[in-house]
N, C-alpha and C. Protein backbone atom coordinates (compact mmCIF):
# COMPACT_ATOMS: atom_id res chain seq x y z
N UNK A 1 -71.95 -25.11 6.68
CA UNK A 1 -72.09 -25.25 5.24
C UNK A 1 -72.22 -23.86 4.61
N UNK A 2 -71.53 -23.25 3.26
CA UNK A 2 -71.26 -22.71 2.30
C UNK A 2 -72.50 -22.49 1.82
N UNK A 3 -73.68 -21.27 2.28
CA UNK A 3 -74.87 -21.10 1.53
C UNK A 3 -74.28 -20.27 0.31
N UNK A 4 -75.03 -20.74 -0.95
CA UNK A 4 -74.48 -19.85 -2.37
C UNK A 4 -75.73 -19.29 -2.82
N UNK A 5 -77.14 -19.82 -2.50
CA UNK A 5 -77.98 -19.14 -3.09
C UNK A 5 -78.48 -18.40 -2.11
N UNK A 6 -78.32 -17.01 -1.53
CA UNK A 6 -78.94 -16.12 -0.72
C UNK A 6 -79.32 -15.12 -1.71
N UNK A 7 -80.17 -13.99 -0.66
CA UNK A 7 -80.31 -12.72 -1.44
C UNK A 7 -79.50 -12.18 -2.15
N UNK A 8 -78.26 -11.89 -1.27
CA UNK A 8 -77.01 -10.75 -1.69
C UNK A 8 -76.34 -11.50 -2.91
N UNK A 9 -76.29 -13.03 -3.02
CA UNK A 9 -75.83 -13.40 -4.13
C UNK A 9 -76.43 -13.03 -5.15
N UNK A 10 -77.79 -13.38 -4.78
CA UNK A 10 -78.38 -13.25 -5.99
C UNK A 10 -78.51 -11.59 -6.53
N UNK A 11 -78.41 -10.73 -5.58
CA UNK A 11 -78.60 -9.41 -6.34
C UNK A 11 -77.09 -9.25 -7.00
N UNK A 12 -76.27 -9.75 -6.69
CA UNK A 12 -75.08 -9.73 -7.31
C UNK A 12 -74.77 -10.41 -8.73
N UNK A 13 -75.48 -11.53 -8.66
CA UNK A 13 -75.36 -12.05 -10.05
C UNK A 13 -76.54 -11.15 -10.71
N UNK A 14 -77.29 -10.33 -10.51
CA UNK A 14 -78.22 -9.08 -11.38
C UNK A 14 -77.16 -8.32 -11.77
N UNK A 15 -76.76 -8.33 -11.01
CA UNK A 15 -75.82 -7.07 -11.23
C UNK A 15 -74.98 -7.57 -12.19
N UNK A 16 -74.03 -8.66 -12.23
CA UNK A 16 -73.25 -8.77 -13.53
C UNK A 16 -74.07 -8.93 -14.74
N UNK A 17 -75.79 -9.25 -14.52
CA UNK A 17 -76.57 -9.52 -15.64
C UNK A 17 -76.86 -7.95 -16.60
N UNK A 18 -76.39 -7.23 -15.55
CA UNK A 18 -76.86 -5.56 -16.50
C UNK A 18 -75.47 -5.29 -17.07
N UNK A 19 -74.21 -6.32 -17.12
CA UNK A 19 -73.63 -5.41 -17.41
C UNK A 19 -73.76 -5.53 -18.82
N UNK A 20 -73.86 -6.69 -19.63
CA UNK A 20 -74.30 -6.59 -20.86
C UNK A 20 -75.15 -5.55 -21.51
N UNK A 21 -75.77 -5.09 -20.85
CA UNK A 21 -76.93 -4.28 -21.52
C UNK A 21 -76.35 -2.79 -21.21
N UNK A 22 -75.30 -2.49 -20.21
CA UNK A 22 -74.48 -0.96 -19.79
C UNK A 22 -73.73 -1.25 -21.16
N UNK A 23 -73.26 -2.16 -21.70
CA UNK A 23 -72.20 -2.48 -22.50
C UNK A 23 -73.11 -1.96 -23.42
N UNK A 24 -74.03 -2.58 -23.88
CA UNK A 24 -74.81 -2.45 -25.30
C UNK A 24 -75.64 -0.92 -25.59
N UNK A 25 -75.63 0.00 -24.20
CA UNK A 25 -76.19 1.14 -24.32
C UNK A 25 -74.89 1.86 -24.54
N UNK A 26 -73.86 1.85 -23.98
CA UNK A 26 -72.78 2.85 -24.15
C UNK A 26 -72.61 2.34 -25.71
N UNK A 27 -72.18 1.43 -26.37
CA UNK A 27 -72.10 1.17 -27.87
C UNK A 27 -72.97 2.03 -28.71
N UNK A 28 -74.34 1.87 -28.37
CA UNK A 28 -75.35 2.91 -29.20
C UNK A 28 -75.75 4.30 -28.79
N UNK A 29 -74.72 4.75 -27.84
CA UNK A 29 -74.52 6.10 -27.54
C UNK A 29 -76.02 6.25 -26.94
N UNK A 30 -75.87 5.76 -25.77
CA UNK A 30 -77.13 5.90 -24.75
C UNK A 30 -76.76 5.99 -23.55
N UNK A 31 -76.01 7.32 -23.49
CA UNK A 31 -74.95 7.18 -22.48
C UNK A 31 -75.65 7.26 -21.08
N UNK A 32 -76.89 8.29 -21.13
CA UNK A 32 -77.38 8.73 -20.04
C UNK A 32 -78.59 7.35 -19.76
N UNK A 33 -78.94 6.32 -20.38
CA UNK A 33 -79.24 5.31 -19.66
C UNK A 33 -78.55 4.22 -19.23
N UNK A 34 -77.21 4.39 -19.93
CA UNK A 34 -76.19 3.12 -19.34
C UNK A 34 -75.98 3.93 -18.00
N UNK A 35 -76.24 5.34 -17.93
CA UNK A 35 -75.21 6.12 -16.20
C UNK A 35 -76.18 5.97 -15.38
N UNK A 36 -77.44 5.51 -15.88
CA UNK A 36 -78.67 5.11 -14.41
C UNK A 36 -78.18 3.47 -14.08
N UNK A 37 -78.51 2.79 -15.51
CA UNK A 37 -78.04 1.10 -15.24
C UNK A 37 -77.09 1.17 -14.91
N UNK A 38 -75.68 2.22 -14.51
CA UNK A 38 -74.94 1.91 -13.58
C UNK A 38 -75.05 2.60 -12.13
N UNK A 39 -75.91 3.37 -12.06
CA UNK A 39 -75.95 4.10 -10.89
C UNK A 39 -76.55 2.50 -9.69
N UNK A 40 -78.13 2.32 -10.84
CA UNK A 40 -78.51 1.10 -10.23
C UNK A 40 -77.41 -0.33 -9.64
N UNK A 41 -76.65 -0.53 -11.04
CA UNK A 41 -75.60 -1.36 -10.34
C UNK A 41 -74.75 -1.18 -9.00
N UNK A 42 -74.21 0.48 -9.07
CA UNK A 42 -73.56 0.85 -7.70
C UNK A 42 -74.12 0.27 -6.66
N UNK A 43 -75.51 1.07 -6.61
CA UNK A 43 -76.51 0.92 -5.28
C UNK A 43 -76.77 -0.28 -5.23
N UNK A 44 -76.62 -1.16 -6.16
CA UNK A 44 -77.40 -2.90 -6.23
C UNK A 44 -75.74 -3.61 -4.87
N UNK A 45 -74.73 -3.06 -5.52
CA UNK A 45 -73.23 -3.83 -4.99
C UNK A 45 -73.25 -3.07 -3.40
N UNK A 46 -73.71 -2.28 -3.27
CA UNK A 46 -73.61 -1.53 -1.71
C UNK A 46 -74.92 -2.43 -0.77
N UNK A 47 -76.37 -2.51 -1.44
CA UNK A 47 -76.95 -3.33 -1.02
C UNK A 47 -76.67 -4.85 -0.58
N UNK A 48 -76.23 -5.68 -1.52
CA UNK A 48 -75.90 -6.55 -1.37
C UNK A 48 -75.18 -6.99 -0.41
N UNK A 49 -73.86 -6.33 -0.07
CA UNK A 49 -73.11 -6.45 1.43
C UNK A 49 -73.70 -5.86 2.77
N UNK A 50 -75.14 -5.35 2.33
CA UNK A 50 -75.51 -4.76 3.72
C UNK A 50 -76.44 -6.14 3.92
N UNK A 51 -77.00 -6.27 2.63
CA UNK A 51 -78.24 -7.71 2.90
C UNK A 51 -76.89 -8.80 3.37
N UNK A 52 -76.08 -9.03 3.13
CA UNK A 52 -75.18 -10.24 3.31
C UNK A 52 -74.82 -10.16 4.89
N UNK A 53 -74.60 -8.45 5.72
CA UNK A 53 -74.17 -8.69 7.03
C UNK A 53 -74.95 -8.53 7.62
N UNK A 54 -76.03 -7.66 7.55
CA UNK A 54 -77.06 -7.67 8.50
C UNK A 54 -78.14 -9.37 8.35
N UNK A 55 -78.36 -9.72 7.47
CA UNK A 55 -79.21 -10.80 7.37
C UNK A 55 -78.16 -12.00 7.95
N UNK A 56 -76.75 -11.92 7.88
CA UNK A 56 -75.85 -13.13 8.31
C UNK A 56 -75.76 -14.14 6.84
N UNK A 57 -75.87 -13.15 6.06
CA UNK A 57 -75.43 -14.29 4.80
C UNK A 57 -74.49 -13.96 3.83
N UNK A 58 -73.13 -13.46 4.49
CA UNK A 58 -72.27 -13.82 4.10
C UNK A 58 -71.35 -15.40 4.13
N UNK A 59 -70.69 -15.34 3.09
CA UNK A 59 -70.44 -16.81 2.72
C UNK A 59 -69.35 -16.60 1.59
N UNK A 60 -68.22 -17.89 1.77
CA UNK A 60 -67.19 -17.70 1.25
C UNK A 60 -67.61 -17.67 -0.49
N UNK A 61 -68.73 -18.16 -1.28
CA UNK A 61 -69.06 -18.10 -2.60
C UNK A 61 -69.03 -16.60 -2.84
N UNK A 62 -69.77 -15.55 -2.16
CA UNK A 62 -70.41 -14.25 -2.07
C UNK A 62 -69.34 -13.76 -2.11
N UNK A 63 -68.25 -14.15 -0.96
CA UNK A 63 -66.56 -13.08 -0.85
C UNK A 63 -66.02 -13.46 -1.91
N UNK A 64 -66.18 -14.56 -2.72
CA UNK A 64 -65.17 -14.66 -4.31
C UNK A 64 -65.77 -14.23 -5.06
N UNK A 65 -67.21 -14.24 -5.16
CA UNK A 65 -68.68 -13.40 -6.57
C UNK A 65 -68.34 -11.83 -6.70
N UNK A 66 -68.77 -11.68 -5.33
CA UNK A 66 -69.05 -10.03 -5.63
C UNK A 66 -67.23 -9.03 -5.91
N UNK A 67 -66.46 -9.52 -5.55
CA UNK A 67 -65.24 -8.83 -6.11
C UNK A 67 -65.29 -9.07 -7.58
N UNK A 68 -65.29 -10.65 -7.74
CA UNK A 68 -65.08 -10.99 -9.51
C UNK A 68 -65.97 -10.24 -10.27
N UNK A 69 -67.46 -10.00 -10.05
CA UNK A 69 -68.44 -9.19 -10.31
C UNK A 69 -67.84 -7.61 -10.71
N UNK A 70 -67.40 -7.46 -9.57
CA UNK A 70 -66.65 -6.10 -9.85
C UNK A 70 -65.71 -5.88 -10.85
N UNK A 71 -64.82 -6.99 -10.26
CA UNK A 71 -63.46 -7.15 -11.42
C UNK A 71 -63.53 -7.09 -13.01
N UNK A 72 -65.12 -7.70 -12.98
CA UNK A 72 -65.34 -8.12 -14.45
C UNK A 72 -66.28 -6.94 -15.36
N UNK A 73 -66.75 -6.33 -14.63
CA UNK A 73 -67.66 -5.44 -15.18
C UNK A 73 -66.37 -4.07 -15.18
N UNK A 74 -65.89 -3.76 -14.14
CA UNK A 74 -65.01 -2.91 -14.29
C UNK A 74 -63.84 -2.52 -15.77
N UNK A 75 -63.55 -3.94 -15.65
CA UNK A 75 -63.17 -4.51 -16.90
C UNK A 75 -63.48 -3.93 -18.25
N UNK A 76 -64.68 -4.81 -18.58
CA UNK A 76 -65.50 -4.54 -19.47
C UNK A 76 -66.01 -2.91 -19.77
N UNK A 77 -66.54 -2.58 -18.95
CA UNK A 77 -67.01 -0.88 -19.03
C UNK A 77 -66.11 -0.26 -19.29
N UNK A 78 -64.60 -0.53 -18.55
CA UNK A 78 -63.39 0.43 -19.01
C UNK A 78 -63.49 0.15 -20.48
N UNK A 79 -63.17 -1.19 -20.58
CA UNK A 79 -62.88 -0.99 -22.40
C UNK A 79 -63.75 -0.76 -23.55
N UNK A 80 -65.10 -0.90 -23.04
CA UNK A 80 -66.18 -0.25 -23.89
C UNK A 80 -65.61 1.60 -24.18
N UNK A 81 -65.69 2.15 -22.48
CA UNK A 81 -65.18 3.61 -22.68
C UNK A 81 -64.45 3.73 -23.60
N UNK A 82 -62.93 2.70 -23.54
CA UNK A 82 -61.48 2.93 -24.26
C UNK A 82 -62.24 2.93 -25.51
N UNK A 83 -62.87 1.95 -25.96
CA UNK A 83 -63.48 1.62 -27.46
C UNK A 83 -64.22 2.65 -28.21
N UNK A 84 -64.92 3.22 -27.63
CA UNK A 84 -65.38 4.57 -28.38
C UNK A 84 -64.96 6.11 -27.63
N UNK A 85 -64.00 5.92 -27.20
CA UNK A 85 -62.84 7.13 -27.14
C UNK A 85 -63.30 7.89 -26.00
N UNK A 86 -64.11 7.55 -24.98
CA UNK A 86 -64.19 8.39 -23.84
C UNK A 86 -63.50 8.43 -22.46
N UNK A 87 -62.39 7.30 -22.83
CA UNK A 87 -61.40 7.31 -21.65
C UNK A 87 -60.11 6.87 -22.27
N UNK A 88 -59.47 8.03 -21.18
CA UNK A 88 -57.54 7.84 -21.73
C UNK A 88 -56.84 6.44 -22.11
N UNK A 89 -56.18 6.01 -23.00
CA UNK A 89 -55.95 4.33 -22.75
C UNK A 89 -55.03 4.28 -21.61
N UNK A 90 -54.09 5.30 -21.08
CA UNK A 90 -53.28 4.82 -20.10
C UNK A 90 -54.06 5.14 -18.67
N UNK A 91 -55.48 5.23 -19.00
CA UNK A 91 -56.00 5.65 -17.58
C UNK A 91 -56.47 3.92 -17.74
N UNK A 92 -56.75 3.04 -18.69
CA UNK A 92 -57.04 2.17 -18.41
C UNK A 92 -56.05 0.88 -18.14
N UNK A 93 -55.10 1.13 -18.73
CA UNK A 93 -53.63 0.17 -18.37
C UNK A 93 -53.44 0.74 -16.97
N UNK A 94 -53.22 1.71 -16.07
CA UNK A 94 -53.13 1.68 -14.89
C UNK A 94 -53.89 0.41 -14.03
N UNK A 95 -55.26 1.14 -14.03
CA UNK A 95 -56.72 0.24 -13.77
C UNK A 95 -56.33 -0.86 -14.39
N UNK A 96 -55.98 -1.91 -15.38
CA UNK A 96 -55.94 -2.74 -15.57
C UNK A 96 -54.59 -3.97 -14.51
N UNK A 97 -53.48 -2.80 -14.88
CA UNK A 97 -52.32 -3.29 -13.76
C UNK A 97 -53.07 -3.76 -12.63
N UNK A 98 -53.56 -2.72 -12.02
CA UNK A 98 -53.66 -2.75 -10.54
C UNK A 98 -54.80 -4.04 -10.33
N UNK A 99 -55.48 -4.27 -11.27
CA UNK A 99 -56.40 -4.88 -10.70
C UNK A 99 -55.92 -6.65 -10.99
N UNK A 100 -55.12 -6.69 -12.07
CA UNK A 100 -54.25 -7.82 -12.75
C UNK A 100 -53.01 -7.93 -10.91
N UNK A 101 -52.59 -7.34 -10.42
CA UNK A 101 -51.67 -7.26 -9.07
C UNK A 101 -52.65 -7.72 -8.22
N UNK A 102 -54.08 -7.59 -8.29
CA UNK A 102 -54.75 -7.90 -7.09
C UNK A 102 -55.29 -9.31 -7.30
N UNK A 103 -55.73 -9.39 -8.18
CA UNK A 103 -56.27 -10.77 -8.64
C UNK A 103 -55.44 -11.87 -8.42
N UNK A 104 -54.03 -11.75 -8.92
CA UNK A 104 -52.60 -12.83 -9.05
C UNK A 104 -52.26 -12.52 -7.18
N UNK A 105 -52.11 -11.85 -6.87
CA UNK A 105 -52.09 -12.03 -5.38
C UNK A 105 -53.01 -12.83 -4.55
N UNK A 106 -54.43 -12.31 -4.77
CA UNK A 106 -55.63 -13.33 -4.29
C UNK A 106 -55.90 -14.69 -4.46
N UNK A 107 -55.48 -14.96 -5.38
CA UNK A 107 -55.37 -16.40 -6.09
C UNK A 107 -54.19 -16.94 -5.52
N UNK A 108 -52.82 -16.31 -5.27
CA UNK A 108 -51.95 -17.20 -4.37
C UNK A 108 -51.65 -17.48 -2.77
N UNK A 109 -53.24 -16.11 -2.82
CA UNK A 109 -53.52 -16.36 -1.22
C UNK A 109 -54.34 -17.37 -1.10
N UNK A 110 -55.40 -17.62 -1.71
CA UNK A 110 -56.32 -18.32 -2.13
C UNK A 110 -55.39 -19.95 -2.10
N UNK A 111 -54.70 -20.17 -2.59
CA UNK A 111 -53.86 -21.22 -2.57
C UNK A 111 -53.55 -21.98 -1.54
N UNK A 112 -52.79 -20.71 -0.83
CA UNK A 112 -52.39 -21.03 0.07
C UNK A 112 -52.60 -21.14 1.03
N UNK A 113 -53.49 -20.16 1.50
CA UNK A 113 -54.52 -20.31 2.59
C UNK A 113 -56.28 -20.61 2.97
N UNK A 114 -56.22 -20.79 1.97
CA UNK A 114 -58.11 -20.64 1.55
C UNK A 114 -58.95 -20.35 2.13
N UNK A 115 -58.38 -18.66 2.08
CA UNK A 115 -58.78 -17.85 2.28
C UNK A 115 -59.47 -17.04 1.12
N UNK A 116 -60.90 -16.24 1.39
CA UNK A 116 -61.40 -15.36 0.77
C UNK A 116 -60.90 -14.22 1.42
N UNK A 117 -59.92 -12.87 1.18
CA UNK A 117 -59.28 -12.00 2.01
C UNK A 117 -60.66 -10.47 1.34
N UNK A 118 -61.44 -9.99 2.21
CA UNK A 118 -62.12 -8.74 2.41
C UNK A 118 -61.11 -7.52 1.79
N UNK A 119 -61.69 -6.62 0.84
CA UNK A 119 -61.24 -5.32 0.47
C UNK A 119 -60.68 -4.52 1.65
N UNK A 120 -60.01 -3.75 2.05
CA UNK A 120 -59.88 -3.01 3.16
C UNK A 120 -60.67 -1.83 2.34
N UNK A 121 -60.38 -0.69 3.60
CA UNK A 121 -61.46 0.78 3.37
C UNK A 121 -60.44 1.71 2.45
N UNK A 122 -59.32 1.76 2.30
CA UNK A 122 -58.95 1.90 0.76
C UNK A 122 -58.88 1.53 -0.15
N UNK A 123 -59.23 0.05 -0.19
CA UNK A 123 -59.61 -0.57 -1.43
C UNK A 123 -61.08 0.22 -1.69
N UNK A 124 -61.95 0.37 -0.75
CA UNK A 124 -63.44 0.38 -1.34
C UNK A 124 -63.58 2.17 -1.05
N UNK A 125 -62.49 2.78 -0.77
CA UNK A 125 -62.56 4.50 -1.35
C UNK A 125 -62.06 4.63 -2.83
N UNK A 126 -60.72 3.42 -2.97
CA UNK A 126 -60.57 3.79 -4.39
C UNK A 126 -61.62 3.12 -5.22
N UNK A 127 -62.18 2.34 -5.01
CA UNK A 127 -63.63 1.29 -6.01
C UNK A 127 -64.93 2.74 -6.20
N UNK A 128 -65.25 3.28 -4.57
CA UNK A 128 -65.44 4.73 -5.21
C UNK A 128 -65.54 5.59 -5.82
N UNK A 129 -64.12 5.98 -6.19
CA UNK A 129 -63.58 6.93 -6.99
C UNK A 129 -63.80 6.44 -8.08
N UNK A 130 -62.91 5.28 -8.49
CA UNK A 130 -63.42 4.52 -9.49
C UNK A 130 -64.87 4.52 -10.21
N UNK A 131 -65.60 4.47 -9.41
CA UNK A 131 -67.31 4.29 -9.80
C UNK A 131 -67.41 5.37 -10.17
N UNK A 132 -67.09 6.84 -9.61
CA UNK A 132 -67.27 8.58 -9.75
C UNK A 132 -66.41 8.29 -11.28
N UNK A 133 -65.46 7.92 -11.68
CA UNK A 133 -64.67 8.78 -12.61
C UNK A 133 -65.41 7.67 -13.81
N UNK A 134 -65.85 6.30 -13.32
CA UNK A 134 -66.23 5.69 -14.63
C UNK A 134 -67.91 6.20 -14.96
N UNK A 135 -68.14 6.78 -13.82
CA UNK A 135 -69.94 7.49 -14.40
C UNK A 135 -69.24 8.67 -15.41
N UNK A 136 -68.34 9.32 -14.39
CA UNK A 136 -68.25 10.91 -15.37
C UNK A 136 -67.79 10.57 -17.10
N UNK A 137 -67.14 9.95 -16.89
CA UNK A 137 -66.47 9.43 -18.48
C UNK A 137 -67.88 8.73 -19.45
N UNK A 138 -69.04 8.21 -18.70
CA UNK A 138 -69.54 7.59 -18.82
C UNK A 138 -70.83 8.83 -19.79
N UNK A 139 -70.99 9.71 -19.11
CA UNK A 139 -71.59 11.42 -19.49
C UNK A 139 -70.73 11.86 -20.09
N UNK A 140 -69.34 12.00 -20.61
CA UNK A 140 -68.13 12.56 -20.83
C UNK A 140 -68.19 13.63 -20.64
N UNK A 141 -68.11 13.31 -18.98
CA UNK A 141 -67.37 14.94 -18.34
C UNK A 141 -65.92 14.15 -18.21
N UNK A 142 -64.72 14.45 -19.13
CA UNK A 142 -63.69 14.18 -19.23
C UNK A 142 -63.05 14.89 -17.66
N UNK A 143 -62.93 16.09 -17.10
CA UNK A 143 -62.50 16.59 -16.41
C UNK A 143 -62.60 16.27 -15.06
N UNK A 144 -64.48 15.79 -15.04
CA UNK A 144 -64.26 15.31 -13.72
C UNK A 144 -64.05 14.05 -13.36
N UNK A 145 -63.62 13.43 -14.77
CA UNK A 145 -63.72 11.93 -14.27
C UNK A 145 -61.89 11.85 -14.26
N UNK A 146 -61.10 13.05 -14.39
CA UNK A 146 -59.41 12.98 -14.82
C UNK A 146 -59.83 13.43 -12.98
N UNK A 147 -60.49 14.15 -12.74
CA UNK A 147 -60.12 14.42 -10.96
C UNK A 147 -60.45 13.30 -10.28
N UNK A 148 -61.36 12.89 -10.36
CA UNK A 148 -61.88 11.76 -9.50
C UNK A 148 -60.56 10.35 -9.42
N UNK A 149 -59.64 10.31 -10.90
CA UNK A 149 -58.87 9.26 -11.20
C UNK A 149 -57.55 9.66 -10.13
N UNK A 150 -57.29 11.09 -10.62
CA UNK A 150 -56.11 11.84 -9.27
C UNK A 150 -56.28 11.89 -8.19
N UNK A 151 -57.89 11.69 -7.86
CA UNK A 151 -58.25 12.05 -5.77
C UNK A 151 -57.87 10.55 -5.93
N UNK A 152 -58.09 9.43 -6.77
CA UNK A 152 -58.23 7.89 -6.54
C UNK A 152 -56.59 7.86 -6.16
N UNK A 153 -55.42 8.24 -6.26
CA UNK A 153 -54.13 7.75 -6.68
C UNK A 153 -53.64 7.52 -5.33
N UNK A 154 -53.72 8.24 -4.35
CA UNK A 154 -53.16 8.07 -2.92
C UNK A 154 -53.49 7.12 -2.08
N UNK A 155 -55.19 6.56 -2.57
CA UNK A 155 -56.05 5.47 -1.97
C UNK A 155 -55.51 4.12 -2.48
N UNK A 156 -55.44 4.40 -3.53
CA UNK A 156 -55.12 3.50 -4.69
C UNK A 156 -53.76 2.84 -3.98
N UNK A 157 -52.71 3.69 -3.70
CA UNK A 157 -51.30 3.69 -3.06
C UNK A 157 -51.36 2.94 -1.93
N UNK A 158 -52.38 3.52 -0.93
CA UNK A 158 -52.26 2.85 0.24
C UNK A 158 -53.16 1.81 0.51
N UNK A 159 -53.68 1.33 -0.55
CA UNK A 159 -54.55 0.57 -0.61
C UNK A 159 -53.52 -1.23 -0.78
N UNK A 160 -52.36 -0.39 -2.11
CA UNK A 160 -51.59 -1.49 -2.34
C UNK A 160 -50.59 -1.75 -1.25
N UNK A 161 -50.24 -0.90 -0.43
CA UNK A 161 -49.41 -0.99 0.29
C UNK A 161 -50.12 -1.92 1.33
N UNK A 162 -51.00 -1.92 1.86
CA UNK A 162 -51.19 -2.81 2.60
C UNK A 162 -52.19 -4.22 2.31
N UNK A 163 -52.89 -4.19 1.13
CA UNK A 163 -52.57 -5.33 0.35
C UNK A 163 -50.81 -6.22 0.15
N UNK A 164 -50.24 -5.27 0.38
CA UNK A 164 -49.04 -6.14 0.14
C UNK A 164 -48.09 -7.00 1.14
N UNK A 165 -48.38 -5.93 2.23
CA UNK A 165 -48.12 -6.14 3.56
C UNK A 165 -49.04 -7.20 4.27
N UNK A 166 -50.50 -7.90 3.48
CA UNK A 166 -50.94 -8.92 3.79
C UNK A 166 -50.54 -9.86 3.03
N UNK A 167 -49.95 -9.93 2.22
CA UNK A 167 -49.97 -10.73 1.42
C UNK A 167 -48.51 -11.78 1.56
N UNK A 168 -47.35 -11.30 1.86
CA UNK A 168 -46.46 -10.95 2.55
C UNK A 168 -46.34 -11.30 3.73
N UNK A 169 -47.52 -11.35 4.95
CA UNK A 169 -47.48 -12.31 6.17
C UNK A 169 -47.58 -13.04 5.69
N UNK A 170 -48.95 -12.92 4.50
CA UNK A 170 -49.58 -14.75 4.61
C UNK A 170 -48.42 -15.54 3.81
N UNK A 171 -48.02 -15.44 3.36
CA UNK A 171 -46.67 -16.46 2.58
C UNK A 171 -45.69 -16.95 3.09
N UNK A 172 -45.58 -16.15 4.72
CA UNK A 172 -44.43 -16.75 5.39
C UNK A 172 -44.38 -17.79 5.90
């Protein structure tokens, strides 16, 4: 049986609970306490998968939460940035593509195999980078968050490439 209420869930649904309030501090230009409430979020999403494997409570609810969690706050925070002008809009239509390619893939894996399919370790170097360039933008250090987006592009690459190459068995 499918446990849904464990620890790691639950620190995960905290975690989408701050994002409202990262949202509502970056709006009132509180930048340097939305970049702790997200530092906390980082460390909350790294915890959570350590409480989920070491405790043995991972569970197929947790493998669909904590990505969507991600998906959705990622989301959101980008376009707060876009909204009061501290990130490029085509740095966020990239990020938006890519993550719109991953989602519509998962869902027809999901279909078809019902399967919850795990990030590989370039997915979660570029989620990384990602996290580095959305704090820096977040302080608007514009510069280091334009490097952190360029170290992301090769991860990012081979990240899709073999996302695709799973995706691609599983359909046959």
């Amino acid at each position: 049986m499918d446990k849904k209420f464990t620890l790691s869930n639950l620190i995960t649904i905290i975690r989408f609970l701050l994002l409202p309030v990262i949202i509502y501090l970056l709006v009132k230009k509180e930048r340097l306490v939305a970049f702790i409430i997200m530092l906390v979020a980082l460390f909350s999403d790294v915890l959570d998968g350590y409480i989920a494997r070491k405790f043995h409570q991972e569970s197929e609810f947790g493998k669909l939460l904590d990505p969507l969690c991600d998906k959705i706050s990622l989301t959101f925070i980008l376009l707060t940035l876009l909204l009061i002008n501290s990130i490029p809009v085509w740095v966020v239509a990239i990020i938006a593509l890519r993550d719109l390619l991953i989602l519509g893939g998962s869902y027809v894996l999901f279909k078809r195999t019902q399967t919850v399919y795990k990030s590989n370790v370039w997915g979660k170097i570029t989620g990384f980078l990602f996290g580095l360039m959305i704090l820096a933008f977040t302080l608007n250090y514009q510069k280091i968050g334009m490097i952190a987006l360029y170290l992301s592009i090769p991860f990012m690459l081979t990240a899709f490439i073999t996302y695709l190459r799973r995706f691609i068995l599983a359909i046959r």
